[in-house]
N, C-alpha and C. Protein backbone atom coordinates (compact mmCIF):
# COMPACT_ATOMS: atom_id res chain seq x y z
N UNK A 1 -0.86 -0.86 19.21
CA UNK A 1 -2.03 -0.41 18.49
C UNK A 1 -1.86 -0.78 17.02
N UNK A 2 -3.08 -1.36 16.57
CA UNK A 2 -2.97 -1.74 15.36
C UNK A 2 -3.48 -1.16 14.45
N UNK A 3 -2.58 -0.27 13.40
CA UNK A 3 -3.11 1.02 12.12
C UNK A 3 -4.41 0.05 11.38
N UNK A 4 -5.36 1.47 10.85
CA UNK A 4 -6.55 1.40 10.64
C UNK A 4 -6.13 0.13 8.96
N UNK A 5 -5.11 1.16 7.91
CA UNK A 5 -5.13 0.26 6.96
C UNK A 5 -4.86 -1.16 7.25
N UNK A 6 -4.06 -1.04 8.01
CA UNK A 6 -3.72 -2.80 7.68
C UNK A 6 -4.51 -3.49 8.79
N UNK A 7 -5.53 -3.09 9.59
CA UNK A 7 -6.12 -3.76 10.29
C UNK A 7 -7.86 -4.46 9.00
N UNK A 8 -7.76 -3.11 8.02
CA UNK A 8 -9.01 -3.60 6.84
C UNK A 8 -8.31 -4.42 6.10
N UNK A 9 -7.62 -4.48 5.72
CA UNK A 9 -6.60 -5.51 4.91
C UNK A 9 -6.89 -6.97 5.78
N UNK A 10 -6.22 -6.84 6.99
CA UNK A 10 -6.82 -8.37 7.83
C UNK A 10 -7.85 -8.90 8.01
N UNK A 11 -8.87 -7.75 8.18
CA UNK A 11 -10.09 -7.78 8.17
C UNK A 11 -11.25 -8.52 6.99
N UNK A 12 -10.65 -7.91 5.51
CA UNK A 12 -11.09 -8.95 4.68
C UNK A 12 -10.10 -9.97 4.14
N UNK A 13 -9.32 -10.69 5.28
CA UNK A 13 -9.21 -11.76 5.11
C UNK A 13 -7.95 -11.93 4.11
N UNK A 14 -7.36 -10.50 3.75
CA UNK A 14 -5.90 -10.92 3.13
C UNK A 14 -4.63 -10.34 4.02
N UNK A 15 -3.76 -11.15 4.53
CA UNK A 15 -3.02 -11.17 5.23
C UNK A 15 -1.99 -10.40 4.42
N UNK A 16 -1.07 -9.21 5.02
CA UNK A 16 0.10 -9.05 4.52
C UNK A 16 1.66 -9.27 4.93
N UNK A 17 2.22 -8.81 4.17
CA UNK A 17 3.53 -9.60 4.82
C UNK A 17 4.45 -8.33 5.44
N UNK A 18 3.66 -7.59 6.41
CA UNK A 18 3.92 -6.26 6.94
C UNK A 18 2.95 -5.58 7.73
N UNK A 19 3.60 -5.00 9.02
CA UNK A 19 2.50 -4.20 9.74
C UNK A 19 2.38 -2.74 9.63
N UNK A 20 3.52 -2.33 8.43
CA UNK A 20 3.82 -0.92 8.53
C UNK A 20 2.01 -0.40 7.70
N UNK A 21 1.60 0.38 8.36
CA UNK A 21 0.34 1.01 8.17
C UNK A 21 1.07 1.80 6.55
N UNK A 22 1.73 2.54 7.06
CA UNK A 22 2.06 2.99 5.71
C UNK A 22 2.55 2.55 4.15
N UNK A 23 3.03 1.33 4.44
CA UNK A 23 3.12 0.29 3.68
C UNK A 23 1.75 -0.33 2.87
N UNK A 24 0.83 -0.99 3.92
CA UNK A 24 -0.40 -0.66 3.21
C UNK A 24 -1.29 -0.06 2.56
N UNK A 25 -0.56 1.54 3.13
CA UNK A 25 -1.89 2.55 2.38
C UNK A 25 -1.34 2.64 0.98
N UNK A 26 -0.04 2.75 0.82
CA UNK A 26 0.56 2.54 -0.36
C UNK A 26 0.22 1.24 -1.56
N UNK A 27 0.20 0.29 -0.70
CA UNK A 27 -0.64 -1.07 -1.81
C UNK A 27 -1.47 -1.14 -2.07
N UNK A 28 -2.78 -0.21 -1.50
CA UNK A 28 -4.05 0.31 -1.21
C UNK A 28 -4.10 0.90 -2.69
N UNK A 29 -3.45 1.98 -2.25
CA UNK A 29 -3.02 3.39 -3.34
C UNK A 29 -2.60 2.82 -5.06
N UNK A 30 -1.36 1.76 -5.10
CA UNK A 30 -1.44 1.57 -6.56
C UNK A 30 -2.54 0.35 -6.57
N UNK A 31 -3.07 -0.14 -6.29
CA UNK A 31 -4.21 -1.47 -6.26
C UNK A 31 -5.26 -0.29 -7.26
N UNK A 32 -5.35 0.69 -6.50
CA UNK A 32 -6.51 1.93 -6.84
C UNK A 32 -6.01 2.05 -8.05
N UNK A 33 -4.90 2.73 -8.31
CA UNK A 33 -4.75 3.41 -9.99
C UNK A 33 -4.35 2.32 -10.80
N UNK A 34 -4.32 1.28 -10.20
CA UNK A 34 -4.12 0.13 -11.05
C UNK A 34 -5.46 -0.21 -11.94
N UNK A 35 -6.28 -0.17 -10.69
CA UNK A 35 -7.37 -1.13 -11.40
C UNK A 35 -8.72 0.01 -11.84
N UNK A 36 -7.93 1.22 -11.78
CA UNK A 36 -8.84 2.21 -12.00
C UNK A 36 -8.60 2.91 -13.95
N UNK A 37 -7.17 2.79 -13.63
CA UNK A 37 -5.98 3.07 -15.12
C UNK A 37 -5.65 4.45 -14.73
N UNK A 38 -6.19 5.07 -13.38
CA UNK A 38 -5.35 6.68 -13.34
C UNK A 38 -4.59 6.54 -12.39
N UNK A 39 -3.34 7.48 -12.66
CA UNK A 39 -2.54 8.14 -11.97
C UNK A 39 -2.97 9.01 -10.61
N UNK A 40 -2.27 8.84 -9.50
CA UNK A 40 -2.10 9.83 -8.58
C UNK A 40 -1.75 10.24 -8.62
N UNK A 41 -1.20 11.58 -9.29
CA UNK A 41 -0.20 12.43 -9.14
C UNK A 41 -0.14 13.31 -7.59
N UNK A 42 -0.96 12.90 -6.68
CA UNK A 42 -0.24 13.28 -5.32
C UNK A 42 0.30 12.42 -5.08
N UNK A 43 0.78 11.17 -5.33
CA UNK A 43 1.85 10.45 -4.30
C UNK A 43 2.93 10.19 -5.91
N UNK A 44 2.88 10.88 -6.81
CA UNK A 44 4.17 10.46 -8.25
C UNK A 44 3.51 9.46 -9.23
N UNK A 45 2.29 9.17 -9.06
CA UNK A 45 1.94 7.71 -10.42
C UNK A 45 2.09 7.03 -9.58
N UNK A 46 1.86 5.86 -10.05
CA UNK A 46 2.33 3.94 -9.59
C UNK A 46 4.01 4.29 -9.63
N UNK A 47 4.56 4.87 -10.08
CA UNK A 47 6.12 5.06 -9.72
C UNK A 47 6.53 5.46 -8.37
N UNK A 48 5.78 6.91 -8.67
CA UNK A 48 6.27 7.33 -6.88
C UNK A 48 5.40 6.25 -6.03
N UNK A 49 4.35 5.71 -6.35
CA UNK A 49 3.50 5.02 -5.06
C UNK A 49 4.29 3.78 -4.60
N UNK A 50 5.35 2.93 -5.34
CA UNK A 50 5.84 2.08 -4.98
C UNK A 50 6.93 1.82 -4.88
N UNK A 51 7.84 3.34 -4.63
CA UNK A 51 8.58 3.57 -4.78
C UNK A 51 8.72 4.38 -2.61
N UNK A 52 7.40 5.03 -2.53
CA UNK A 52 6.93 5.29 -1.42
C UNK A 52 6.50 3.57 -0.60
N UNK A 53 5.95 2.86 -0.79
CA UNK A 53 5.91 1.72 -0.28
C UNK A 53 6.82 1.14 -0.12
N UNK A 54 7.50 1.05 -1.01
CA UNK A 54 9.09 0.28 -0.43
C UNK A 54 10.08 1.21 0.69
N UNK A 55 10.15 2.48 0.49
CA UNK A 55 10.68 3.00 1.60
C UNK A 55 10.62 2.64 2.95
N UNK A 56 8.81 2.53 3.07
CA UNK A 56 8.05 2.35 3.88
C UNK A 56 7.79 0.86 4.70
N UNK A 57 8.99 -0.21 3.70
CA UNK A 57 8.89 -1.36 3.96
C UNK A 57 9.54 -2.50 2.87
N UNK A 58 10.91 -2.03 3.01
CA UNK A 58 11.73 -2.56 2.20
C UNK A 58 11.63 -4.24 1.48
N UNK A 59 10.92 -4.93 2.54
CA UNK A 59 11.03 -6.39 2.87
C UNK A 59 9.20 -6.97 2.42
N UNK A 60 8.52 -5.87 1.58
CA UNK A 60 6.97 -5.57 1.84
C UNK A 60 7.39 -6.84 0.36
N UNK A 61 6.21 -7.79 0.26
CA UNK A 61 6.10 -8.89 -0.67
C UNK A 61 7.09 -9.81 -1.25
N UNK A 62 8.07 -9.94 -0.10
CA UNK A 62 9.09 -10.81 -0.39
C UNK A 62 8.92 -11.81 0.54
């Protein structure tokens, strides 16, 4: 079964270099406060968020 995030991710057409669903929601997540300029402070800032993504997928954009 293929998770909802990374199936929208394929969906418009950008491929990632990972199937961990959770991995995506995380690139999802700082993409958001990136291009928004706020913080999540439920998942730690862009610190904890990619800090949570890499857990989640050590090997994620390499």
């Amino acid at each position: 079964v293929m998770s909802f995030a990374f199936q929208a991710w394929q969906d418009a057409g950008l491929l990632l270099s990972t199937t961990s669903n959770e991995a995506c929601k995380m690139y999802d997540a700082a993409l958001t406060q990136y291009v928004t300029w706020k913080n999540d402070n439920s998942l730690g800032g862009l610190e904890g968020t990619f800090s949570k993504l890499q857990a989640a997928d050590p090997n994620f954009c390499k």
